[in-house]
C-alpha atoms as a PDB file:
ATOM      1  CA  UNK A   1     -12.070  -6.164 -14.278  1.00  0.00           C
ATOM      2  CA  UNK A   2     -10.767  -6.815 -17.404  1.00  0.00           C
ATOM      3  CA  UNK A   3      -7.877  -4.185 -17.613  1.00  0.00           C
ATOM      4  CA  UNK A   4      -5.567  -5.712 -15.233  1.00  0.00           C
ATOM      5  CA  UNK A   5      -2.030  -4.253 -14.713  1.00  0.00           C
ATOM      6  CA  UNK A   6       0.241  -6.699 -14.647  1.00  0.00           C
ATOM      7  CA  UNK A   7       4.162  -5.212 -13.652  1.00  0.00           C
ATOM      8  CA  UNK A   8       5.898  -9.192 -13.704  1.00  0.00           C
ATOM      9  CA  UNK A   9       5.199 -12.505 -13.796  1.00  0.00           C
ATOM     10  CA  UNK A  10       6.305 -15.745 -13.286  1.00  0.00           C
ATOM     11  CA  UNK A  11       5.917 -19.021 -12.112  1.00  0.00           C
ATOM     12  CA  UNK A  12       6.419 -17.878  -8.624  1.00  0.00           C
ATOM     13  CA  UNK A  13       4.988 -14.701  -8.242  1.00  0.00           C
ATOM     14  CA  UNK A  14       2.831 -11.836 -10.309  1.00  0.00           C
ATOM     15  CA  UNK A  15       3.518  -8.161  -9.447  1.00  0.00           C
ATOM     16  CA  UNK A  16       0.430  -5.945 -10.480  1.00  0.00           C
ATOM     17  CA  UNK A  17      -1.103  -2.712  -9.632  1.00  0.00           C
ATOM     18  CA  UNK A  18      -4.182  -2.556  -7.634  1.00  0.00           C
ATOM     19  CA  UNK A  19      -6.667   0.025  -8.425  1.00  0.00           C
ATOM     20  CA  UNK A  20      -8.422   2.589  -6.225  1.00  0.00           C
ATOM     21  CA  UNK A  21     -11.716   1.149  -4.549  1.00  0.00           C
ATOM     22  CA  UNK A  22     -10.773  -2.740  -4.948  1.00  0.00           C
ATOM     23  CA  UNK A  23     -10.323  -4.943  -2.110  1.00  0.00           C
ATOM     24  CA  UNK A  24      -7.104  -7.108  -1.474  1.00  0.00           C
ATOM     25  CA  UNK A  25      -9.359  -9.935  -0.208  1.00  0.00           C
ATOM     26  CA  UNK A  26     -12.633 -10.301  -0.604  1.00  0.00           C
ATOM     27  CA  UNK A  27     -14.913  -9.252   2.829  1.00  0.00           C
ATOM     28  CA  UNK A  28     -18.342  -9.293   4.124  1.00  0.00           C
ATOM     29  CA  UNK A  29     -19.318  -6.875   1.683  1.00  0.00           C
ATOM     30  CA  UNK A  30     -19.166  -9.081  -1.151  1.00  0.00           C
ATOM     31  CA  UNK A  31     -17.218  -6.434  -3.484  1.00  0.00           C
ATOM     32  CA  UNK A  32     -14.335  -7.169  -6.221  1.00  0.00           C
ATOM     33  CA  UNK A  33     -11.289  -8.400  -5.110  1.00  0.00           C
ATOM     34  CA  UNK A  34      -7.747  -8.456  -6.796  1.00  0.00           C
ATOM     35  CA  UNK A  35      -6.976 -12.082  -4.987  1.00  0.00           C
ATOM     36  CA  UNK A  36     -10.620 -12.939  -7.188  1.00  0.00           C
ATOM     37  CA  UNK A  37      -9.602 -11.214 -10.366  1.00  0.00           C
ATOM     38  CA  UNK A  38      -5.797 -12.527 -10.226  1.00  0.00           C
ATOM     39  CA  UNK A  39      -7.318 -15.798  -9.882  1.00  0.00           C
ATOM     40  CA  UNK A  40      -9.630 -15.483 -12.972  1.00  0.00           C
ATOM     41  CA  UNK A  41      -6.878 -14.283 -14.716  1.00  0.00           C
ATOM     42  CA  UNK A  42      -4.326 -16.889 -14.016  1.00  0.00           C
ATOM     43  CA  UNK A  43      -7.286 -19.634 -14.340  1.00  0.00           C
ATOM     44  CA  UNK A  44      -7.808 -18.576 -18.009  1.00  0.00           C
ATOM     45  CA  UNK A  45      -4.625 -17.896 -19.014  1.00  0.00           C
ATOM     46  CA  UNK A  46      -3.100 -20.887 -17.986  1.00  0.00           C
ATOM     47  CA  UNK A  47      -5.955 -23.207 -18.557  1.00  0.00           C
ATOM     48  CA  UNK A  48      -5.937 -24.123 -15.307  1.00  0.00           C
ATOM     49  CA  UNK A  49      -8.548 -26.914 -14.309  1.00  0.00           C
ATOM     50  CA  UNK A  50     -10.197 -26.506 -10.493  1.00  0.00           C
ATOM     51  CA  UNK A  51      -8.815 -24.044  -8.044  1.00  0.00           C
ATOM     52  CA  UNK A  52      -6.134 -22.118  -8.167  1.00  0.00           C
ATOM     53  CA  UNK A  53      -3.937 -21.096  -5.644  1.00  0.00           C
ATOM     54  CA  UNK A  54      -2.725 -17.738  -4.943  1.00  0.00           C
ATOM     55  CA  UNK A  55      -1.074 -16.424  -1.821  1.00  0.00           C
ATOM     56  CA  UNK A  56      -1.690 -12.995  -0.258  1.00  0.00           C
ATOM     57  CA  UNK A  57       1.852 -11.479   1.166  1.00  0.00           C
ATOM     58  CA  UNK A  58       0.404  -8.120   1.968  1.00  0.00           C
ATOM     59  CA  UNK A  59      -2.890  -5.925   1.804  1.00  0.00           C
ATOM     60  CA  UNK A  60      -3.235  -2.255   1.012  1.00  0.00           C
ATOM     61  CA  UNK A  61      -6.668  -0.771   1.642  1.00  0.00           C
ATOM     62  CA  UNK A  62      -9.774  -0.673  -0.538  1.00  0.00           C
ATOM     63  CA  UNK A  63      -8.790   3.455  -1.232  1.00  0.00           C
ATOM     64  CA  UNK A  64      -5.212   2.956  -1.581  1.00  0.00           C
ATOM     65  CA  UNK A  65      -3.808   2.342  -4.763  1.00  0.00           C
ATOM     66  CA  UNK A  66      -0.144   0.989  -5.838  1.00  0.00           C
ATOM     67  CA  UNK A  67       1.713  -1.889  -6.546  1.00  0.00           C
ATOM     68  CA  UNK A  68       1.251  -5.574  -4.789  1.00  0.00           C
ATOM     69  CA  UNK A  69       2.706  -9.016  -4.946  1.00  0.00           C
ATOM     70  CA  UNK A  70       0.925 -11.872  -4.876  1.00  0.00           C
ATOM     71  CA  UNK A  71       2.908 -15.677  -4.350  1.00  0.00           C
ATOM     72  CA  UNK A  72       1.599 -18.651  -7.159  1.00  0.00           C
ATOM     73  CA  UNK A  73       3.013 -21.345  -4.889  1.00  0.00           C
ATOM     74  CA  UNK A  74       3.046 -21.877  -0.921  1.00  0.00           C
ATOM     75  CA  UNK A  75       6.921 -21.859  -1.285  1.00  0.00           C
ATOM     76  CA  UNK A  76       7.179 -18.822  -2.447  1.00  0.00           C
ATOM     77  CA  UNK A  77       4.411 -17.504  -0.286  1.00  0.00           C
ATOM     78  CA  UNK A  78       6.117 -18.714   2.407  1.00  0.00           C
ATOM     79  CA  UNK A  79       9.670 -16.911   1.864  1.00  0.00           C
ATOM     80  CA  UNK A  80       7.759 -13.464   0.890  1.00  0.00           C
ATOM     81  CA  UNK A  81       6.383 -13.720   4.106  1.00  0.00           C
ATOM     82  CA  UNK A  82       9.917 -14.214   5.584  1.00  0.00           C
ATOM     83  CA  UNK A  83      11.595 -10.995   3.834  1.00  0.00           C
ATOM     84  CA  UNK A  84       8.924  -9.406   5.876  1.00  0.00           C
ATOM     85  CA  UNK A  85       9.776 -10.778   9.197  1.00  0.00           C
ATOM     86  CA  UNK A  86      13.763 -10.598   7.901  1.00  0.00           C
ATOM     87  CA  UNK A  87      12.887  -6.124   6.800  1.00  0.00           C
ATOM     88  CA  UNK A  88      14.210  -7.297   3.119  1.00  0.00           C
ATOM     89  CA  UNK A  89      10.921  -6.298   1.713  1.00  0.00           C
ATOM     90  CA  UNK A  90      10.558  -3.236   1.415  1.00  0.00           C
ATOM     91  CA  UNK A  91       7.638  -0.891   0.722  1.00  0.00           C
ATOM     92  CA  UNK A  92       7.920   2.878  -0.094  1.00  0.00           C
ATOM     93  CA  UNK A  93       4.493   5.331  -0.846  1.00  0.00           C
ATOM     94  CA  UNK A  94       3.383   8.462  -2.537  1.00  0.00           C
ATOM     95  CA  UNK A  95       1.125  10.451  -0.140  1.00  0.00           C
ATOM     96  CA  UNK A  96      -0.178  13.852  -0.408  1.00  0.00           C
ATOM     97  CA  UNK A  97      -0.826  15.736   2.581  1.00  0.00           C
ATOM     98  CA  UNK A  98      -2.144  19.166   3.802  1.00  0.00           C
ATOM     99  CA  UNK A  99       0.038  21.771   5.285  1.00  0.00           C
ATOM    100  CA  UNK A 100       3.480  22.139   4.785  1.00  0.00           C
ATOM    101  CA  UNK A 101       5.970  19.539   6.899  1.00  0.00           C
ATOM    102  CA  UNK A 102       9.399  19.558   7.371  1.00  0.00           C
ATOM    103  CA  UNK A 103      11.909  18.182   4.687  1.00  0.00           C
ATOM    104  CA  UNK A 104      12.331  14.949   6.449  1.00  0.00           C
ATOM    105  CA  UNK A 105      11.176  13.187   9.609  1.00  0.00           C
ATOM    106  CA  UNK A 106      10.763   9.934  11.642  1.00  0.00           C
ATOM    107  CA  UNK A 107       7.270   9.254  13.036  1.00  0.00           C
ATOM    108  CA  UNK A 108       6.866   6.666  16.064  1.00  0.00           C
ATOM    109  CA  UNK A 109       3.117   5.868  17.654  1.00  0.00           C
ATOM    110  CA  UNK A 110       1.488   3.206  19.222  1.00  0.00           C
ATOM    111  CA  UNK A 111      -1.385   2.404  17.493  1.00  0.00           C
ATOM    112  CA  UNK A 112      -4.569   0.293  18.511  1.00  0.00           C
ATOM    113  CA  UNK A 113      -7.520  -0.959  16.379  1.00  0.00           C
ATOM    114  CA  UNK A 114     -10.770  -0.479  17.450  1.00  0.00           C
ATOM    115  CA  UNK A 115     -13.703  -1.445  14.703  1.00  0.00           C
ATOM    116  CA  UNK A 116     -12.917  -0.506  11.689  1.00  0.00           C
ATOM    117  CA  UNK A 117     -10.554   2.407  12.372  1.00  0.00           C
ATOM    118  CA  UNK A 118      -6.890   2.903  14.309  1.00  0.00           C
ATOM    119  CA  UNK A 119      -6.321   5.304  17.420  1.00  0.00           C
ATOM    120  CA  UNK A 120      -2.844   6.199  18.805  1.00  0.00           C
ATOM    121  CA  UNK A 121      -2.204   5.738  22.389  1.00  0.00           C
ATOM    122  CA  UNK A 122       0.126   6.933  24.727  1.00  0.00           C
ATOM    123  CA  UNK A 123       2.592   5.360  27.067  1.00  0.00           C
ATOM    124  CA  UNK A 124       3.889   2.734  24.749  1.00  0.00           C
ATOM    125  CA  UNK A 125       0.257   0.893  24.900  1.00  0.00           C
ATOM    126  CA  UNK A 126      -0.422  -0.613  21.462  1.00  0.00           C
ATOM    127  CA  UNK A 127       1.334  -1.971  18.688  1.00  0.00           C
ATOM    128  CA  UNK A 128       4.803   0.187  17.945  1.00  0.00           C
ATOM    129  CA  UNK A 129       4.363   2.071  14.487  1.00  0.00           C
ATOM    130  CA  UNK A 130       7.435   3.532  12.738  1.00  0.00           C
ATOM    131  CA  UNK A 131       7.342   5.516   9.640  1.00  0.00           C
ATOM    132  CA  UNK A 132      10.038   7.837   7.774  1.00  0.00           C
ATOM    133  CA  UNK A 133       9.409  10.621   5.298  1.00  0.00           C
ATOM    134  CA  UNK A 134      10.692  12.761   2.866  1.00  0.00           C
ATOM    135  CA  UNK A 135       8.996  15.898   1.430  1.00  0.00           C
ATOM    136  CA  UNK A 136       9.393  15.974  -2.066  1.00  0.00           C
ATOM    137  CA  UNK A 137       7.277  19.130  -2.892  1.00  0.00           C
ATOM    138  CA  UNK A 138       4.748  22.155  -1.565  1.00  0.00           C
ATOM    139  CA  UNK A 139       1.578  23.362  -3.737  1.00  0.00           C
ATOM    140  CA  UNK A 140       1.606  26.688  -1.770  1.00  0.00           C
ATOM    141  CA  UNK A 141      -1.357  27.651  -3.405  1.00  0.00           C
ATOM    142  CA  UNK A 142      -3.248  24.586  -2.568  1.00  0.00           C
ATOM    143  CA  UNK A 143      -1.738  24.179   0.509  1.00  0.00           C
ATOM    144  CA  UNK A 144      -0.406  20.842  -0.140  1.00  0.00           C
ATOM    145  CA  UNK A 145       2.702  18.384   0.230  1.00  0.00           C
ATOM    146  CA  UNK A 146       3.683  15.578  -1.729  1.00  0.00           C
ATOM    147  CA  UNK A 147       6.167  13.303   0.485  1.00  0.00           C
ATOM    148  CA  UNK A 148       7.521   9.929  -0.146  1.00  0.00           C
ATOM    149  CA  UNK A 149       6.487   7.276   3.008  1.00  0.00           C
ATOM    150  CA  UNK A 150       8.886   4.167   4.233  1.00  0.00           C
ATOM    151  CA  UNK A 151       7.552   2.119   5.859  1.00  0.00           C
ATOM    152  CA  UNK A 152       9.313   0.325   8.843  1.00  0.00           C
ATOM    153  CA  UNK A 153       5.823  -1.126  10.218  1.00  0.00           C
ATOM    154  CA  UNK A 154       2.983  -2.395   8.443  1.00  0.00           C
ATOM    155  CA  UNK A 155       0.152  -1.290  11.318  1.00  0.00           C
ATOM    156  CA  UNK A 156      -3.782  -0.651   9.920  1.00  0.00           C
ATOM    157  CA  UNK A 157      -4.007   2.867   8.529  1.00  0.00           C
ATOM    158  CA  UNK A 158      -1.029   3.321   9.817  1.00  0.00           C
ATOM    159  CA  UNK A 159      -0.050   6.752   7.125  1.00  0.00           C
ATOM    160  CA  UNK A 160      -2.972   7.816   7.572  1.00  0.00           C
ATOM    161  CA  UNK A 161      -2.801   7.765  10.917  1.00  0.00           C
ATOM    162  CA  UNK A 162       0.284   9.163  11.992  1.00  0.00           C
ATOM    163  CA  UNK A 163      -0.066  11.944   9.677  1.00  0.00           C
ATOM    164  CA  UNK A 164      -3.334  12.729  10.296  1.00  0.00           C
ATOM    165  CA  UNK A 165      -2.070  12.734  14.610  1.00  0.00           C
ATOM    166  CA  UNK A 166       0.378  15.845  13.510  1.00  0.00           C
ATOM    167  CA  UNK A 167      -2.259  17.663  12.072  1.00  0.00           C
ATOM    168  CA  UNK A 168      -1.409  16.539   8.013  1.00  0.00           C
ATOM    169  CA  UNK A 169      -4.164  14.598   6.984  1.00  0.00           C
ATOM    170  CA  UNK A 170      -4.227  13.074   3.837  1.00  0.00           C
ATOM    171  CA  UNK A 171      -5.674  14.395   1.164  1.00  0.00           C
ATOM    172  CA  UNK A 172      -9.333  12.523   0.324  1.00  0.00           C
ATOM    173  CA  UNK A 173      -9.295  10.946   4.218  1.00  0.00           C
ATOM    174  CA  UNK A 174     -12.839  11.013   5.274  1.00  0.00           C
ATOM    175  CA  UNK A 175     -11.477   8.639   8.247  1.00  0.00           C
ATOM    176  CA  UNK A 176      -8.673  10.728   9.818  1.00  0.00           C
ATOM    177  CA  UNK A 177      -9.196  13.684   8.394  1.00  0.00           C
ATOM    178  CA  UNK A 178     -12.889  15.907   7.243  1.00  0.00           C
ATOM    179  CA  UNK A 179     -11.731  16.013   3.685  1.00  0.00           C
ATOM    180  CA  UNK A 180     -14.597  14.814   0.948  1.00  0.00           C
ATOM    181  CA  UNK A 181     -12.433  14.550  -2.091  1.00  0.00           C
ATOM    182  CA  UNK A 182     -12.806  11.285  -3.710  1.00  0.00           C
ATOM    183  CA  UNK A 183      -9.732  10.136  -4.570  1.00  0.00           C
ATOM    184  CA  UNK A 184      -7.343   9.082  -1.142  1.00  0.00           C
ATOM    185  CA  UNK A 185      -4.090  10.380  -1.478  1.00  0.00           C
ATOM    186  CA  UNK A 186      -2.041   7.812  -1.208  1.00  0.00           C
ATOM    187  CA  UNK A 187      -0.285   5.158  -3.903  1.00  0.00           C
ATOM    188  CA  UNK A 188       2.382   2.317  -3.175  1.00  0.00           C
ATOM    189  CA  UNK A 189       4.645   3.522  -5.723  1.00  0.00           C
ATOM    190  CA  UNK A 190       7.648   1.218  -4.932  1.00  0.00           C
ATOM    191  CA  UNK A 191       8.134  -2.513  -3.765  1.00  0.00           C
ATOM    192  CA  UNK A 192      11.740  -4.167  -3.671  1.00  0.00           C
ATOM    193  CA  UNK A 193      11.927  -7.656  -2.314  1.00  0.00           C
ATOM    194  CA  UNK A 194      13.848 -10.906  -2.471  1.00  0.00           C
ATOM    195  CA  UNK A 195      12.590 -13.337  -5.588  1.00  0.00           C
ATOM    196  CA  UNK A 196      11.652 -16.510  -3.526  1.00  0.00           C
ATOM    197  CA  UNK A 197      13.622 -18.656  -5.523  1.00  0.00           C
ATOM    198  CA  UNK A 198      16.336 -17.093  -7.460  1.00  0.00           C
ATOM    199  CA  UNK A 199      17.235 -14.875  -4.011  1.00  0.00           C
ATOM    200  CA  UNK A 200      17.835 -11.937  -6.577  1.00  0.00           C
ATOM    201  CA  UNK A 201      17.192  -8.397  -5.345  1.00  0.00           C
ATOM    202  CA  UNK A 202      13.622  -7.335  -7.620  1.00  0.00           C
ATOM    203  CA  UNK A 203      12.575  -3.822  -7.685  1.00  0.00           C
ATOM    204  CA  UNK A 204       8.849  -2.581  -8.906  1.00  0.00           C
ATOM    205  CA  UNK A 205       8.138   1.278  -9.094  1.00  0.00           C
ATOM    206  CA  UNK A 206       5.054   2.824 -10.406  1.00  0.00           C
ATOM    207  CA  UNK A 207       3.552   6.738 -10.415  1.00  0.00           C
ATOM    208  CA  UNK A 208       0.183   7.464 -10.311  1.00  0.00           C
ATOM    209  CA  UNK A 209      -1.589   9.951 -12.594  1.00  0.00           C
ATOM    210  CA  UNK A 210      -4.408  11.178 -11.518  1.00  0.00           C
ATOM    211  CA  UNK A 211      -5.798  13.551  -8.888  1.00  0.00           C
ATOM    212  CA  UNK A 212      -3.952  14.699  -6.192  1.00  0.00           C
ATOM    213  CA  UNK A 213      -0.665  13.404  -7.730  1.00  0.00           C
ATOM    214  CA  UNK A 214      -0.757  15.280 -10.641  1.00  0.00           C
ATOM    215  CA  UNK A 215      -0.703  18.526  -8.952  1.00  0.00           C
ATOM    216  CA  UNK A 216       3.048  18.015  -9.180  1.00  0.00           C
ATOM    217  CA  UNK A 217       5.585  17.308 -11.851  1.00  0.00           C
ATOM    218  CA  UNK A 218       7.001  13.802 -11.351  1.00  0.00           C
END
């Protein structure tokens, strides 16, 4: 992958979009991976000689598209990993959705894994998933929302999920939902974090553009 999109850089981090269909890590399947391409990238840039490190703060899935942060040093891996835990990194989402939702809302599941996929269950069994949402705009002719996602939790399919459990599946889900579309609604659009060193307050955003997003204006 030669195209790589590369939001910031330093000697601490690199801020980049991943793509749709591209791992975060590699897996058993043996597919591209951006922690493999960053790598590459970094190795022949920099001239770098043997391997090069390159932590992985967060994942977003193989469909999901959007901005991600990688750490260049174990330090700075280590305090991305502690805005986290601290709630001073912060991740907000595009998702499109079908049916039309209320202007706002607060979702709150417990959520299990089981194989590849995520169930809710009841009775506060599971890990707690929280989730708040905004709806930005309604394709009545479609029958589609576009909302903006914040995340509170960072559970496994967690969006899809939850949305998907009140009867608005994402558009392109083939996991939660019946839709065949090939493109999975859903982009990480905005990332705001600590820098590990300088402390200062960074902010990423991003907007995707293609299919569903541009179904409506920006």
């Amino acid at each position: 992958m030669n195209n790589l999109k590369i939001l910031y850089e330093d000697n601490h981090i690199i801020v980049v979009i991943k793509p749709q269909n591209i791992l975060s890590q590699s897996d058993i399947t043996g597919d591209i991976d951006m922690l493999t391409i960053i790598k590459s990238y970094i190795k022949e840039k920099y001239n770098k000689k043997g391997n090069v490190y390159l932590g992985l703060v967060h994942r977003l899935d193989k469909k999901t598209s959007g901005i991600m942060v990688f750490a260049r040093t174990s330090k700075a891996a280590k305090r991305l990993q502690e805005a986290i835990i601290n709630k001073t990194f912060k991740k907000s989402y595009l998702a499109v959705i079908y049916g039309k939702i209320a202007n706002e809302g607060h979702l709150e599941n417990y959520l299990e894994k089981i194989g590849t996929k995520s169930i809710v269950k009841e009775n506060g069994i599971g890990k707690y998933a929280s989730l708040k949402y905004q709806l930005l705009s309604y394709d009545q002719k479609k029958d589609l929302s576009l909302v903006k996602v914040d995340l509170e939790t960072g559970r496994n399919h967690q969006i899809r999920l939850q949305f998907s459990h009140i009867n608005h599946p994402l558009y392109g889900d083939n996991k939660y939902g019946k839709d065949q579309n090939k493109n999975l609604g859903l982009y990480a659009y905005k990332l705001e974090f600590p820098h590990p060193t300088t402390k200062k307050i960074l902010c990423f955003t991003s907007y995707p553009e293609y299919l569903p997003f541009t179904l409506f204006k920006r």
